[in-house]
PDB file of N, CA and C in Angstrom:
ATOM      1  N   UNK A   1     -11.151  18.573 -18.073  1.00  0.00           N
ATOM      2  CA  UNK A   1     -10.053  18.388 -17.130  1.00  0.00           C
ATOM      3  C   UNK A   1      -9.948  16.908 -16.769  1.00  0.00           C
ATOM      4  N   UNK A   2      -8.578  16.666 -16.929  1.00  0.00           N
ATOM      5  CA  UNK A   2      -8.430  14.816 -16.445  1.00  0.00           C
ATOM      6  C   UNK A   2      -8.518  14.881 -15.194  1.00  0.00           C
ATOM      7  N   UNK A   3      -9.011  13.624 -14.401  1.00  0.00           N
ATOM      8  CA  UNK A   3      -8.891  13.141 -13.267  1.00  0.00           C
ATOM      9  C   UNK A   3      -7.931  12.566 -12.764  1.00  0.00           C
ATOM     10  N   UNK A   4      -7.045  13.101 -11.332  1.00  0.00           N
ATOM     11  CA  UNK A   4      -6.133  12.067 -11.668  1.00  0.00           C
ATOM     12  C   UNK A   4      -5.968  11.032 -10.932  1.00  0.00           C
ATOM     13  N   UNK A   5      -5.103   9.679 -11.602  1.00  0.00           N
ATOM     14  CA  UNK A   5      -5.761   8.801 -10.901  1.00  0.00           C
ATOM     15  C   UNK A   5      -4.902   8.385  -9.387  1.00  0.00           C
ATOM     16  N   UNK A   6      -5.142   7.373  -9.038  1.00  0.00           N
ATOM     17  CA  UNK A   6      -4.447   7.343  -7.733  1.00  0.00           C
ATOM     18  C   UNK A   6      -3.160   6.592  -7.637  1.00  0.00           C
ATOM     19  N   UNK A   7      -3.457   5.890  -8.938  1.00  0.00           N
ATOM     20  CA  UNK A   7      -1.592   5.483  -9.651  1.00  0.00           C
ATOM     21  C   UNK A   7      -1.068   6.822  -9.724  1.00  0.00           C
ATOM     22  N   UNK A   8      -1.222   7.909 -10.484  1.00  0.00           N
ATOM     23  CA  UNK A   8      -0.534   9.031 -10.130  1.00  0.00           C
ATOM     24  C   UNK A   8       0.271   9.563  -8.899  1.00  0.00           C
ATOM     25  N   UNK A   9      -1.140   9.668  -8.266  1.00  0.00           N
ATOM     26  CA  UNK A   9      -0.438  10.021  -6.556  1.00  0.00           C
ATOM     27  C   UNK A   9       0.494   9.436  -6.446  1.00  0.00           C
ATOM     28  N   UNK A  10       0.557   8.057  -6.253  1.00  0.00           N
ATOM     29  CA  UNK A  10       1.384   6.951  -5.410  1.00  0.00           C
ATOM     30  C   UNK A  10       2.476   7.366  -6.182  1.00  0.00           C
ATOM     31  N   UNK A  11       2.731   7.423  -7.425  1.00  0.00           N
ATOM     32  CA  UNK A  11       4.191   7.529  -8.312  1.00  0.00           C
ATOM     33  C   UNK A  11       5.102   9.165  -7.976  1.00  0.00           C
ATOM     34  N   UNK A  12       4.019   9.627  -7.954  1.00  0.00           N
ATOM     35  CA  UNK A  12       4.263  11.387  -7.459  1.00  0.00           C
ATOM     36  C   UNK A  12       5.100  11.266  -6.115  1.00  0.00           C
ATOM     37  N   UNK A  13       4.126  10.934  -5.318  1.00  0.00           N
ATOM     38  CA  UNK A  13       4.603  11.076  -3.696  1.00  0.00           C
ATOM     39  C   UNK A  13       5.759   9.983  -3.406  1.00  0.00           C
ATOM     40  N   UNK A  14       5.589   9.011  -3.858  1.00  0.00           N
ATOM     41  CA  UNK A  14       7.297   7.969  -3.821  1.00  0.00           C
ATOM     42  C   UNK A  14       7.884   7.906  -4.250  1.00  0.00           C
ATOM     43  N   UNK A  15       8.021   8.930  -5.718  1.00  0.00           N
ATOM     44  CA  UNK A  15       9.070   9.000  -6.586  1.00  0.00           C
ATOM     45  C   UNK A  15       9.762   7.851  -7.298  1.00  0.00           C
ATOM     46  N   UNK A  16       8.084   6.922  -7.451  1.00  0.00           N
ATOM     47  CA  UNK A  16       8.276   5.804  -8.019  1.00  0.00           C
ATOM     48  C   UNK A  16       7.402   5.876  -9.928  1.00  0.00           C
ATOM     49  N   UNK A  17       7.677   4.817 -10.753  1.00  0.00           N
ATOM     50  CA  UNK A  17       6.980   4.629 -11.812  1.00  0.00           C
ATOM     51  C   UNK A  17       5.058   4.505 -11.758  1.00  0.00           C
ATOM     52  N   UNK A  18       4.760   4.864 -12.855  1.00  0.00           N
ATOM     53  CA  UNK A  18       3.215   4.491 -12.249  1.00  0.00           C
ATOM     54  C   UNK A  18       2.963   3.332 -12.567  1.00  0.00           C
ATOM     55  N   UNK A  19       3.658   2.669 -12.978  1.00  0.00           N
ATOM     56  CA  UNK A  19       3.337   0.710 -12.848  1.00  0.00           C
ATOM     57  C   UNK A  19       3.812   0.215 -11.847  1.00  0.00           C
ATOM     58  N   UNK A  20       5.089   0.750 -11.282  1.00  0.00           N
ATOM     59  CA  UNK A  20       5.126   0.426  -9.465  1.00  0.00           C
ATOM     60  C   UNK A  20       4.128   1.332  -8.736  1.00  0.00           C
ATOM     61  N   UNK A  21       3.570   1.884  -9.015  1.00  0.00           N
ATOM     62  CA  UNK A  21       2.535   2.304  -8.329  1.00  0.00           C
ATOM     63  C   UNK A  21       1.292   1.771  -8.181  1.00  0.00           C
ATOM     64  N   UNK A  22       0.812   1.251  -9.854  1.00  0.00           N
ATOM     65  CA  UNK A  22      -0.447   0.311  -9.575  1.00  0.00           C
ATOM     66  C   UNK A  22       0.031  -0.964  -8.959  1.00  0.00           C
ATOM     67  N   UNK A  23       1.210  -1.756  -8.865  1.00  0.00           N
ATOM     68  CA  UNK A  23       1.820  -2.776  -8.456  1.00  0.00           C
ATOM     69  C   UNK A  23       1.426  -2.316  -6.537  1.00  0.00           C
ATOM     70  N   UNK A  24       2.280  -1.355  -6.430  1.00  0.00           N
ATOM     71  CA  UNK A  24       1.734  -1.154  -4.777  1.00  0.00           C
ATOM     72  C   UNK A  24       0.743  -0.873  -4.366  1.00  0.00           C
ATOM     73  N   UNK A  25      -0.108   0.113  -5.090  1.00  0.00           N
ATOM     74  CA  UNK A  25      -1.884  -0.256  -4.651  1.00  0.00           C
ATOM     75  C   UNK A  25      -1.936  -1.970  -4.962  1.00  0.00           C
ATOM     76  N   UNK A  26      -1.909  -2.572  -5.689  1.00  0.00           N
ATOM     77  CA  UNK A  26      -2.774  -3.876  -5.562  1.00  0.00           C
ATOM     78  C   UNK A  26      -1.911  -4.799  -5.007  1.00  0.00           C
ATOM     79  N   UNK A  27      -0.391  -4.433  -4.511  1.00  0.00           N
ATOM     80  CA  UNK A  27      -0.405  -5.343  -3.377  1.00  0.00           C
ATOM     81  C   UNK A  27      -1.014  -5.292  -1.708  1.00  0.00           C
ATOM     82  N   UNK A  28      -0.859  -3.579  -1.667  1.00  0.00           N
ATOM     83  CA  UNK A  28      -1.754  -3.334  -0.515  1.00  0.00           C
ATOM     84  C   UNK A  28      -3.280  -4.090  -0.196  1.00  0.00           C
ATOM     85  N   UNK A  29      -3.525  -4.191  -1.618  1.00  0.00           N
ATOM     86  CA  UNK A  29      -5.245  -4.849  -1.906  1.00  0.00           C
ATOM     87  C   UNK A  29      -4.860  -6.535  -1.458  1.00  0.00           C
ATOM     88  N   UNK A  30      -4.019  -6.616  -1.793  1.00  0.00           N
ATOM     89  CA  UNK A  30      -4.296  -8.477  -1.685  1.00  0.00           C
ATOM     90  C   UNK A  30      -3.390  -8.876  -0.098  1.00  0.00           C
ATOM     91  N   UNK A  31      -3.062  -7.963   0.634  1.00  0.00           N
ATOM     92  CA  UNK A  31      -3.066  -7.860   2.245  1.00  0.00           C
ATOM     93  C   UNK A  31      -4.266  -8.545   2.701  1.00  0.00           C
ATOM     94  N   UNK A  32      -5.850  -8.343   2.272  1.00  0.00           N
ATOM     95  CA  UNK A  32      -6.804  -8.481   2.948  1.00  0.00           C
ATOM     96  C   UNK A  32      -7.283  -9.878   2.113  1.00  0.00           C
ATOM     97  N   UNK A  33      -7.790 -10.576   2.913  1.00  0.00           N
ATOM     98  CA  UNK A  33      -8.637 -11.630   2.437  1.00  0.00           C
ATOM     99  C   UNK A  33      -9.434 -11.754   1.714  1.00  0.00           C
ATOM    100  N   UNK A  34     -10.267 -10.820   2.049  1.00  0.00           N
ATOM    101  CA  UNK A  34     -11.978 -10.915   1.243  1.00  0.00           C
ATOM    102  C   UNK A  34     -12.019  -9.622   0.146  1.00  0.00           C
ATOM    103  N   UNK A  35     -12.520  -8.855   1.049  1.00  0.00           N
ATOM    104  CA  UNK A  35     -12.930  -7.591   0.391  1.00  0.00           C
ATOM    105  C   UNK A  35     -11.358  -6.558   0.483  1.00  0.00           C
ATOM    106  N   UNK A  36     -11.509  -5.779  -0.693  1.00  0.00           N
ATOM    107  CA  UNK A  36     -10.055  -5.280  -0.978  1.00  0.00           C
ATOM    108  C   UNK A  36     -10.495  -4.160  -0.885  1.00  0.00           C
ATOM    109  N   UNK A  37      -9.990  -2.841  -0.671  1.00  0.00           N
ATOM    110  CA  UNK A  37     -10.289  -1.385   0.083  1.00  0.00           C
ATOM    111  C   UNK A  37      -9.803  -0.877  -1.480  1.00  0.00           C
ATOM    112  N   UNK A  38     -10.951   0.145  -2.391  1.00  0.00           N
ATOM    113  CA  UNK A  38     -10.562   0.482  -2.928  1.00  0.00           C
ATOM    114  C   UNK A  38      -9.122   1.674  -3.020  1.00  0.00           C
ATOM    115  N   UNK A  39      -8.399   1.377  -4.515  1.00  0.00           N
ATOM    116  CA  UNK A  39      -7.070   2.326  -4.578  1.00  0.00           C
ATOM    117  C   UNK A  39      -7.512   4.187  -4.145  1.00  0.00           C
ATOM    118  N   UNK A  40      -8.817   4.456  -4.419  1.00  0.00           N
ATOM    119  CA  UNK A  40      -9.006   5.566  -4.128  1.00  0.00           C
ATOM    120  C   UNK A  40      -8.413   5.680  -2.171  1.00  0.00           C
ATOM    121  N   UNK A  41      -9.709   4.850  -1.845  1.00  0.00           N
ATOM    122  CA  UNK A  41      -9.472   4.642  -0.111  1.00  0.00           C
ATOM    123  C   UNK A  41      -7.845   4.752   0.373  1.00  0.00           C
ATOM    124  N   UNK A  42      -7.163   3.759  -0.365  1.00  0.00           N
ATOM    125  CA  UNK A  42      -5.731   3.441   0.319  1.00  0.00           C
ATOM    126  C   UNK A  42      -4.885   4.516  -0.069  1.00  0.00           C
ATOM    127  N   UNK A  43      -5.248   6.124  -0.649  1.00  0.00           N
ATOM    128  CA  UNK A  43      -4.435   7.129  -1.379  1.00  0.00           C
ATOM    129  C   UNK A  43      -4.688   7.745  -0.587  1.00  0.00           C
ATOM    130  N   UNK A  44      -6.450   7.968  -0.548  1.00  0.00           N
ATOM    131  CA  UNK A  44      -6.685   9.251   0.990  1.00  0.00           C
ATOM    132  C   UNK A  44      -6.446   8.978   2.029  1.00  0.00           C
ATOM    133  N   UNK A  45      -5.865   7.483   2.718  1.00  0.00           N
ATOM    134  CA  UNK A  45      -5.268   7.009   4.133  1.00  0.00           C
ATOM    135  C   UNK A  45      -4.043   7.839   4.158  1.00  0.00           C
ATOM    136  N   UNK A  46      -3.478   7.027   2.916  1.00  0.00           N
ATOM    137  CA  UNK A  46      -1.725   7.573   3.065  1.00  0.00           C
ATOM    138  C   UNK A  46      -1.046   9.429   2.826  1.00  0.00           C
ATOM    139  N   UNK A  47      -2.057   9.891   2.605  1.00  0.00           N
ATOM    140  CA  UNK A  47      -2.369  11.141   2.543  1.00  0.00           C
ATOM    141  C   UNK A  47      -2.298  11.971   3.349  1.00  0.00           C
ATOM    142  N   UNK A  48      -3.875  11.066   4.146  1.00  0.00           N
ATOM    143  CA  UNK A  48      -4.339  11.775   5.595  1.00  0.00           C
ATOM    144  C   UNK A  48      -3.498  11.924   6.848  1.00  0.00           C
ATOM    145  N   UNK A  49      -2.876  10.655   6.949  1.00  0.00           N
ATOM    146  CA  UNK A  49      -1.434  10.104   7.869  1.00  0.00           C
ATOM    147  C   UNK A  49       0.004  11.058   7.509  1.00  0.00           C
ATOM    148  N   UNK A  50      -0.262  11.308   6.158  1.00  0.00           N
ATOM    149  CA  UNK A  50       0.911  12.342   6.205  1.00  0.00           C
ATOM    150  C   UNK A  50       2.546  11.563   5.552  1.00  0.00           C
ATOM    151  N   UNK A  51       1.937  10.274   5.722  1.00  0.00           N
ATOM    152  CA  UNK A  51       2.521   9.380   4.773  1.00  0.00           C
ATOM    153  C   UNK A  51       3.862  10.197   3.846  1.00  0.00           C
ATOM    154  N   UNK A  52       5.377  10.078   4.436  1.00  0.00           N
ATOM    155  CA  UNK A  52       6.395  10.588   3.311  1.00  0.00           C
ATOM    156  C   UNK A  52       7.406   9.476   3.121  1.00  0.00           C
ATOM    157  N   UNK A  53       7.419   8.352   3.606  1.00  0.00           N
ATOM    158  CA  UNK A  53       8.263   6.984   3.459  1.00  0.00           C
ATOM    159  C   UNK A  53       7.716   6.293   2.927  1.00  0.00           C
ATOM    160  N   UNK A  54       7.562   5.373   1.354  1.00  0.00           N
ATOM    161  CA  UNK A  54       7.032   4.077   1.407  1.00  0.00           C
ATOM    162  C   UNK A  54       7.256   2.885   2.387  1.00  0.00           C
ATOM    163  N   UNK A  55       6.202   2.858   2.839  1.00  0.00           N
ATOM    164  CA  UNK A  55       6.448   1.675   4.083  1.00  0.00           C
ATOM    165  C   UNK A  55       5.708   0.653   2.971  1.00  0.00           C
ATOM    166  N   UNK A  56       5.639  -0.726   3.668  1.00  0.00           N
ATOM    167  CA  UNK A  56       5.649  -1.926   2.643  1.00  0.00           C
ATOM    168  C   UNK A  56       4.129  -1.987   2.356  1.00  0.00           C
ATOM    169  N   UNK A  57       3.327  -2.606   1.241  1.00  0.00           N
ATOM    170  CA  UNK A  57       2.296  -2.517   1.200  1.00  0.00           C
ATOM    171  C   UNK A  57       1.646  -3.477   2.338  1.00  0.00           C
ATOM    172  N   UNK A  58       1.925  -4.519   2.523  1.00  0.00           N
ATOM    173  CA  UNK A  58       1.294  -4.606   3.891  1.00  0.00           C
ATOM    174  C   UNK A  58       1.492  -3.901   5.260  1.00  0.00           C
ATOM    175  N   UNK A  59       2.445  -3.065   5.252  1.00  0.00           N
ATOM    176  CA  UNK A  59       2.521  -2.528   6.755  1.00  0.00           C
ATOM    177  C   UNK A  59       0.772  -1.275   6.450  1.00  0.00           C
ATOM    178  N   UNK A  60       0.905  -0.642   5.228  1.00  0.00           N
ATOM    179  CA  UNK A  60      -0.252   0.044   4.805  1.00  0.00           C
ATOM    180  C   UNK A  60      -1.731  -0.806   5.045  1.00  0.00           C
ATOM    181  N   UNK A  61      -1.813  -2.183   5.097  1.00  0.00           N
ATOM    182  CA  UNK A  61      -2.814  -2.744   4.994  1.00  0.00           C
ATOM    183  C   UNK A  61      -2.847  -2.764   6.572  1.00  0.00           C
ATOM    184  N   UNK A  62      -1.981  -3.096   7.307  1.00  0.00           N
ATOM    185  CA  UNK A  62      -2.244  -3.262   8.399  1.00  0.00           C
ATOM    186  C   UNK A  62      -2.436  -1.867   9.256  1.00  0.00           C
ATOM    187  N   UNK A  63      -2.155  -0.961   8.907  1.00  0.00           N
ATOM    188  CA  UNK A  63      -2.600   0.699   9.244  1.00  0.00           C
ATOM    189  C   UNK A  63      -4.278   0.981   9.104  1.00  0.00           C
ATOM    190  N   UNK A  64      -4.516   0.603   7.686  1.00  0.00           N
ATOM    191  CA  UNK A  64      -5.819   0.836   7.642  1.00  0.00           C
ATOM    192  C   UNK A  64      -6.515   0.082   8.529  1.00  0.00           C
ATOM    193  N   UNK A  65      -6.325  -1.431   8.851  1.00  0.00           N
ATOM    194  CA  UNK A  65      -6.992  -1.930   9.433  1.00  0.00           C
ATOM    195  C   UNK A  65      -7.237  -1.621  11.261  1.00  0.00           C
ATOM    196  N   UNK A  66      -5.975  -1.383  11.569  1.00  0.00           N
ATOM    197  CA  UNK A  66      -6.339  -0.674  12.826  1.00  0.00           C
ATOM    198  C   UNK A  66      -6.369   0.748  12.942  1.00  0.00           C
ATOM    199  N   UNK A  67      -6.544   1.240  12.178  1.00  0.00           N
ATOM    200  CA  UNK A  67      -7.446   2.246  12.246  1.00  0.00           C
ATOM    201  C   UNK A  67      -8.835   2.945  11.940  1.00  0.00           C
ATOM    202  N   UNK A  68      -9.597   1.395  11.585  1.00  0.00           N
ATOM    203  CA  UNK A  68     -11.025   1.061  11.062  1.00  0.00           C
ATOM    204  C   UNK A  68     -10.858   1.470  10.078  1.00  0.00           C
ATOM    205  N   UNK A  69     -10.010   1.813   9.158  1.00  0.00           N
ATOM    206  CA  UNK A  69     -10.794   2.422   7.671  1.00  0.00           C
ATOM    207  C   UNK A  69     -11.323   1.175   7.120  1.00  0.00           C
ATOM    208  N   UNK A  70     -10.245   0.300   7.032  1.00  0.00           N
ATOM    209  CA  UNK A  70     -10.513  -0.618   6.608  1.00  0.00           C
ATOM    210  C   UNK A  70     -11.210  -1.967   7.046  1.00  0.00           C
ATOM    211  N   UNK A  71     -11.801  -2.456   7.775  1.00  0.00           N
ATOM    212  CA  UNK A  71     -11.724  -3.071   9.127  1.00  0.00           C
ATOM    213  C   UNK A  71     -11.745  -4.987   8.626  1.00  0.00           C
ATOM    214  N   UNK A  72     -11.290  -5.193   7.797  1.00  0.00           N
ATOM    215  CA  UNK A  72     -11.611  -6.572   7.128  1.00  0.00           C
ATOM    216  C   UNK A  72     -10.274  -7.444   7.519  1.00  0.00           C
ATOM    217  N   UNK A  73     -10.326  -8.882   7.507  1.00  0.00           N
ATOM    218  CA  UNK A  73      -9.265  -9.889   8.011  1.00  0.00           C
ATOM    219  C   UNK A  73      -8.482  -9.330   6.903  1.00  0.00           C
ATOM    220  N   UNK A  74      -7.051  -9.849   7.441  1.00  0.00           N
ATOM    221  CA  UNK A  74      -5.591  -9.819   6.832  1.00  0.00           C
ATOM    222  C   UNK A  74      -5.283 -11.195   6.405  1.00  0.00           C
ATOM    223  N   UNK A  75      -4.542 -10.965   5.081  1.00  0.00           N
ATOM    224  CA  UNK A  75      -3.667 -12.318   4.967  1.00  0.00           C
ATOM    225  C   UNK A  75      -2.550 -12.060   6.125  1.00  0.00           C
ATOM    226  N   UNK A  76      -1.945 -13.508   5.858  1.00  0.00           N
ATOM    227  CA  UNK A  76      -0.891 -13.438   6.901  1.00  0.00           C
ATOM    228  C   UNK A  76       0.475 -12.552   6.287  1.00  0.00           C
ATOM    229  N   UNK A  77       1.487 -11.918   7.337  1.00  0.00           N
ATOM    230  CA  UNK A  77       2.433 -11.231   6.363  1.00  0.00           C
ATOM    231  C   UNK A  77       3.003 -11.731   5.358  1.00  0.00           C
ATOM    232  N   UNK A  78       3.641 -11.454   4.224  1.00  0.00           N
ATOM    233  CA  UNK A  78       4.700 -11.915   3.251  1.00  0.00           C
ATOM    234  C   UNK A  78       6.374 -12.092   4.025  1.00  0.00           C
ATOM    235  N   UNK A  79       6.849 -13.386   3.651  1.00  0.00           N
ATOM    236  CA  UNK A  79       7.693 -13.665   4.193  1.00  0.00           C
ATOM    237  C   UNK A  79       8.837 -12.621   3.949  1.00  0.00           C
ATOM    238  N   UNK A  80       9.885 -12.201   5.015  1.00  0.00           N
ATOM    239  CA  UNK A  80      10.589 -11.408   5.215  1.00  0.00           C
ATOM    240  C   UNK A  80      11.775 -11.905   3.883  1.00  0.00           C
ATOM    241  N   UNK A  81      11.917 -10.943   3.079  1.00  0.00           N
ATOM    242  CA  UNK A  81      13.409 -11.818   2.120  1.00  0.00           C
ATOM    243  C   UNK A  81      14.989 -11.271   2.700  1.00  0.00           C
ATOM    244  N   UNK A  82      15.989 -11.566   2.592  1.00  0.00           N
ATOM    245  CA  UNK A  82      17.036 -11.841   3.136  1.00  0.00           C
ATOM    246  C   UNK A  82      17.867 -11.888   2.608  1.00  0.00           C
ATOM    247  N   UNK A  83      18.531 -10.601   1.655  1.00  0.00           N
ATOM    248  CA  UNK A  83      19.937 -10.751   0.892  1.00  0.00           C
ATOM    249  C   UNK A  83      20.799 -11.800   1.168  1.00  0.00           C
ATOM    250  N   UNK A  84      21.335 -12.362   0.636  1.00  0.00           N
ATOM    251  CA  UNK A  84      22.551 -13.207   0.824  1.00  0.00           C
ATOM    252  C   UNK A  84      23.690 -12.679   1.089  1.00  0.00           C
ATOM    253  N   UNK A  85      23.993 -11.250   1.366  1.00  0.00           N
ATOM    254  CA  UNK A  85      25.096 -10.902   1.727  1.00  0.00           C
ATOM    255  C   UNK A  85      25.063 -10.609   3.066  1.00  0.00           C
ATOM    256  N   UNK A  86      23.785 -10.746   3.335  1.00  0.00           N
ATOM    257  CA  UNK A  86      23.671 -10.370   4.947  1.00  0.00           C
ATOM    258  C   UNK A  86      23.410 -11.315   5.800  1.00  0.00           C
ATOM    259  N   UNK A  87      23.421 -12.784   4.992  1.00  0.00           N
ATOM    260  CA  UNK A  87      23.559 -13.796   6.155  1.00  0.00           C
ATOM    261  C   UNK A  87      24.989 -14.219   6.105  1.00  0.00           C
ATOM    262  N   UNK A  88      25.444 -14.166   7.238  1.00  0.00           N
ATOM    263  CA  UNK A  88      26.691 -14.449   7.788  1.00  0.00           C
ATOM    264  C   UNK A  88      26.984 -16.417   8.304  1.00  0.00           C
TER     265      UNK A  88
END
């Protein structure tokens, strides 16, 4: 029996590709500075939470972290981007 992996999940439950899926586990991973919370860890968070919206991979990094799963420094956020049709 295969295992499956946690690129699976993520593509399953967001109804995304599983290369945007390993893409959003390892941007969730590079949220943190040092030590990166394995993709297993960041599947059973979003799981456990009940998780049915992709929220951004750092809003996920910053979940784990206040909620001790994760408890390690943050990079700072990724700058907000800004269609050009929506600046007036």
């Amino acid at each position: 029996m295969d295992k499956i992996k946690p690129s699976e999940i993520i593509a399953s439950r967001f109804g995304i590709s599983q290369e945007s899926a390993k893409f959003y586990l390892g941007r969730v991973q590079k949220s943190f500075k040092t030590e990166k919370p394995p993709h297993k860890l960041i599947v059973d968070f979003i799981e456990s939470q009940e998780i049915e919206i992709q929220l951004t991979p750092y809003e996920v990094a910053v979940m784990l972290n206040e909620n001790n799963v994760w408890p390690h420094p943050l990079n700072s956020p990724p700058p907000i981007i800004v269609d050009d049709e929506d600046v007036t």
